[in-house]
N, C-alpha and C. Protein backbone atom coordinates (compact mmCIF):
# COMPACT_ATOMS: atom_id res chain seq x y z
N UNK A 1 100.00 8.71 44.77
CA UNK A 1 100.78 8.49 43.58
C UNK A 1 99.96 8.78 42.33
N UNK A 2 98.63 8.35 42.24
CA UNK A 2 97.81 8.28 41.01
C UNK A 2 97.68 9.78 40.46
N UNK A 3 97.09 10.50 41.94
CA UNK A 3 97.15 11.87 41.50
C UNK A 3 98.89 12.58 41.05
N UNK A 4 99.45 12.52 41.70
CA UNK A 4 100.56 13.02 41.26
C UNK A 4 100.81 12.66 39.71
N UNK A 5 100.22 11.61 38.92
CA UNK A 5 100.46 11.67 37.70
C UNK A 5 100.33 12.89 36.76
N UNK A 6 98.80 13.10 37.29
CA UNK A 6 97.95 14.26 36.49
C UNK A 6 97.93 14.46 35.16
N UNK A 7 97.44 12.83 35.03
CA UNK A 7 96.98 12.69 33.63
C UNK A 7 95.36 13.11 32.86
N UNK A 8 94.62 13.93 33.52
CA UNK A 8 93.72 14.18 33.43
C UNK A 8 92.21 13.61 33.59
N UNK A 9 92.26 12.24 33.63
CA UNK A 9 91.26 11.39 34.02
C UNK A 9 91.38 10.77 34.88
N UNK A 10 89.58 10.34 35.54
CA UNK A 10 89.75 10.05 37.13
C UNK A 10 89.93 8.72 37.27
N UNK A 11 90.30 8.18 37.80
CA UNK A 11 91.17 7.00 38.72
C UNK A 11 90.12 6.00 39.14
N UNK A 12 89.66 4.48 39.06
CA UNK A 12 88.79 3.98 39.82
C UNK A 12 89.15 3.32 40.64
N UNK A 13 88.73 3.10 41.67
CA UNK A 13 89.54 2.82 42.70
C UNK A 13 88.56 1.74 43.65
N UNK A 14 89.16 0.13 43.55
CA UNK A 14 88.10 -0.85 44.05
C UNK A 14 88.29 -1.03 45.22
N UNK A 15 87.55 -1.03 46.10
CA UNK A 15 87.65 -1.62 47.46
C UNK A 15 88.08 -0.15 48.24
N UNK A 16 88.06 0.54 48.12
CA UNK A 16 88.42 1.99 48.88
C UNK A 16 87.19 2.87 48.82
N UNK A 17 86.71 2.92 50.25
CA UNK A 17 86.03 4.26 50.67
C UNK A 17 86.19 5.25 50.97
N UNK A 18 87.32 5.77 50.89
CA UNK A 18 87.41 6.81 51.25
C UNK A 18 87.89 7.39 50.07
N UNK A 19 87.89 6.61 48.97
CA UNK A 19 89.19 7.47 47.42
C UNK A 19 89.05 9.16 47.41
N UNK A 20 89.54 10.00 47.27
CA UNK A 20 90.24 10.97 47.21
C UNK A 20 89.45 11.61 46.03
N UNK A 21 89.04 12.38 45.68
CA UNK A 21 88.60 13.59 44.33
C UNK A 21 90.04 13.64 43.87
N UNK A 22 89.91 13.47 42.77
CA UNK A 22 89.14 13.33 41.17
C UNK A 22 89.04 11.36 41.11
N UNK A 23 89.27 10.69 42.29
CA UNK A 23 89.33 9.12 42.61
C UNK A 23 87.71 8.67 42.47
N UNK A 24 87.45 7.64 42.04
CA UNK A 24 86.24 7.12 42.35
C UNK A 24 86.21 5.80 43.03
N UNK A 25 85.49 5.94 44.16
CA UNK A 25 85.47 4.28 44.43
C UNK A 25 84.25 3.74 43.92
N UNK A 26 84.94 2.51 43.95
CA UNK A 26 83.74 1.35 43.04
C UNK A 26 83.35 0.25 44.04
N UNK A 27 82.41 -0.62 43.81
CA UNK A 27 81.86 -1.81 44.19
C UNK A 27 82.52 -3.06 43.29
N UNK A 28 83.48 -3.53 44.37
CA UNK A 28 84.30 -4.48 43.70
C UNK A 28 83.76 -5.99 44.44
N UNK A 29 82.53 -6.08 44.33
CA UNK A 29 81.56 -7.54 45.01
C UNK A 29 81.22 -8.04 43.90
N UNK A 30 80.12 -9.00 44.59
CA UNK A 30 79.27 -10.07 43.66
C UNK A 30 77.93 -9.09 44.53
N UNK A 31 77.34 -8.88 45.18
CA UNK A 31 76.40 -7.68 45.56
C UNK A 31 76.69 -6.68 46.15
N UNK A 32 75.91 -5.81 44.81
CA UNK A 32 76.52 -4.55 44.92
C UNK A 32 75.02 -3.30 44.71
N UNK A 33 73.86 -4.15 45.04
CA UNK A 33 73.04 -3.29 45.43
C UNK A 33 72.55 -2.52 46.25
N UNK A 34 73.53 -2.57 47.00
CA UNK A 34 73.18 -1.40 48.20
C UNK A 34 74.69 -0.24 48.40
N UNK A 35 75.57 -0.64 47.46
CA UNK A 35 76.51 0.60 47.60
C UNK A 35 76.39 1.65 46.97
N UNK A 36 77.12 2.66 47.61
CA UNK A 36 76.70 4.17 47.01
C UNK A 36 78.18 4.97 47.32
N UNK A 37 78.38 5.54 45.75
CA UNK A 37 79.98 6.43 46.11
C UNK A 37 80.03 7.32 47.25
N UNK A 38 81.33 7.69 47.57
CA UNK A 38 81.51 8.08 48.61
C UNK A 38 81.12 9.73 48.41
N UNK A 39 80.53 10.64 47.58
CA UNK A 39 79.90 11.71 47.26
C UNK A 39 78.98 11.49 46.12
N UNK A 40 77.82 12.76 46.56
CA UNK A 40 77.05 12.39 45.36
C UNK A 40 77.33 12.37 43.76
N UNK A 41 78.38 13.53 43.88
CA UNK A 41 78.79 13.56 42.28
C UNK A 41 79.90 12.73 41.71
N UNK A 42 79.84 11.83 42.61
CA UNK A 42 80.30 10.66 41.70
C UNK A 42 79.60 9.31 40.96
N UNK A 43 79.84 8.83 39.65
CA UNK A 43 79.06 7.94 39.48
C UNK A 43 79.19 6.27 40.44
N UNK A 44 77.93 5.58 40.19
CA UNK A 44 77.89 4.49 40.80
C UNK A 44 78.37 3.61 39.75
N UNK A 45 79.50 2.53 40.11
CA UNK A 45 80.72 1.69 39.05
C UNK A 45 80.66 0.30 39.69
N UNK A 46 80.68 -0.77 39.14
CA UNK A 46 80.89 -1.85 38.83
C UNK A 46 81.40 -2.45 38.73
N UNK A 47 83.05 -2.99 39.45
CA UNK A 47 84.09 -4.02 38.53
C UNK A 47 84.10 -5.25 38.80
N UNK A 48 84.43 -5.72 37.84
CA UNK A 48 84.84 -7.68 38.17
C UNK A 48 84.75 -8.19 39.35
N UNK A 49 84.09 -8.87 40.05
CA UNK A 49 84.85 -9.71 40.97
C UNK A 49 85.15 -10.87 40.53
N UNK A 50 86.47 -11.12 40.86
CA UNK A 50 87.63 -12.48 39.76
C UNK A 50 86.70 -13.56 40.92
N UNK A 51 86.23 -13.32 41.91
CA UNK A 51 86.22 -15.14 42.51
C UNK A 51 85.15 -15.53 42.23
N UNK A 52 84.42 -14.66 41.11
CA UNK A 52 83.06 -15.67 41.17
C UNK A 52 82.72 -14.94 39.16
N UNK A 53 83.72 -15.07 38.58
CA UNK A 53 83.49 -14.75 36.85
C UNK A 53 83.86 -16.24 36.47
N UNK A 54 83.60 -16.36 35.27
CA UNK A 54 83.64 -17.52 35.00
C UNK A 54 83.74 -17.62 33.14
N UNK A 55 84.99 -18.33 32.75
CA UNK A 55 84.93 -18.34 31.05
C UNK A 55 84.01 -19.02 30.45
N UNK A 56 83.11 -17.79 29.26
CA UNK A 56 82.44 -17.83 28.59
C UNK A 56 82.60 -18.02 26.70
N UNK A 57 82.35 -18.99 26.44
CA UNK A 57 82.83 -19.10 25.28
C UNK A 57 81.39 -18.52 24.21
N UNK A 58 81.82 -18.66 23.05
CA UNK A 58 80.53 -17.79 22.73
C UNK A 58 80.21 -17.93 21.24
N UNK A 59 79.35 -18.62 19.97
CA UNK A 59 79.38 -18.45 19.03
C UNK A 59 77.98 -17.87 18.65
N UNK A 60 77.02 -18.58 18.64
CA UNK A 60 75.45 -18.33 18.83
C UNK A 60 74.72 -18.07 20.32
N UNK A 61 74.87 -19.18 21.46
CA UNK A 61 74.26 -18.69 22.24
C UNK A 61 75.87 -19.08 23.02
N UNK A 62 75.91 -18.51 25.10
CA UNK A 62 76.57 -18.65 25.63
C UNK A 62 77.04 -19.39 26.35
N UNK A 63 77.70 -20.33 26.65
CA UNK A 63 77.79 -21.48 27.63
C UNK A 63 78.95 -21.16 28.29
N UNK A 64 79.28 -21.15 29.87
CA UNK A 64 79.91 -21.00 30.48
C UNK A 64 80.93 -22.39 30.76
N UNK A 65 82.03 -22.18 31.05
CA UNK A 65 82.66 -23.41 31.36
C UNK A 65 83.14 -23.10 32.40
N UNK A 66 83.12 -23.61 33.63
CA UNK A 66 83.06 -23.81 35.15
C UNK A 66 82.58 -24.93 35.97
N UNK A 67 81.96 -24.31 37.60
CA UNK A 67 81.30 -25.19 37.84
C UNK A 67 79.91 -25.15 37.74
């Protein structure tokens, strides 16, 4: 579907190894030092993982509110 848009920019795509060209897959963990895209000419990406972020409030320095 994404491609069929063909909106000109590539697609990131979390949790999928195999994503498709012009697709990138990403490292959608809390460790993510040992993954590597699924070709070389793609870059290595980063997204959120929601089960372990936590709200940060922020004026001078940062304090998290959690556990």
């Amino acid at each position: 579907m994404a491609n069929g848009l063909k909106i000109g920019v590539p697609w990131l795509m979390c949790k999928e190894d195999d994503a498709p060209d012009p697709m990138i897959n990403t490292c959608n963990g809390f460790y993510c030092d040992y993954f590597h895209p699924n070709k070389p000419s793609k870059p290595k990406i980063w997204t959120a993982y929601e089960l372990h972020t936590r709200a940060c409030l922020s004026e001078s320095n940062f304090s998290c509110v959690g556990d």
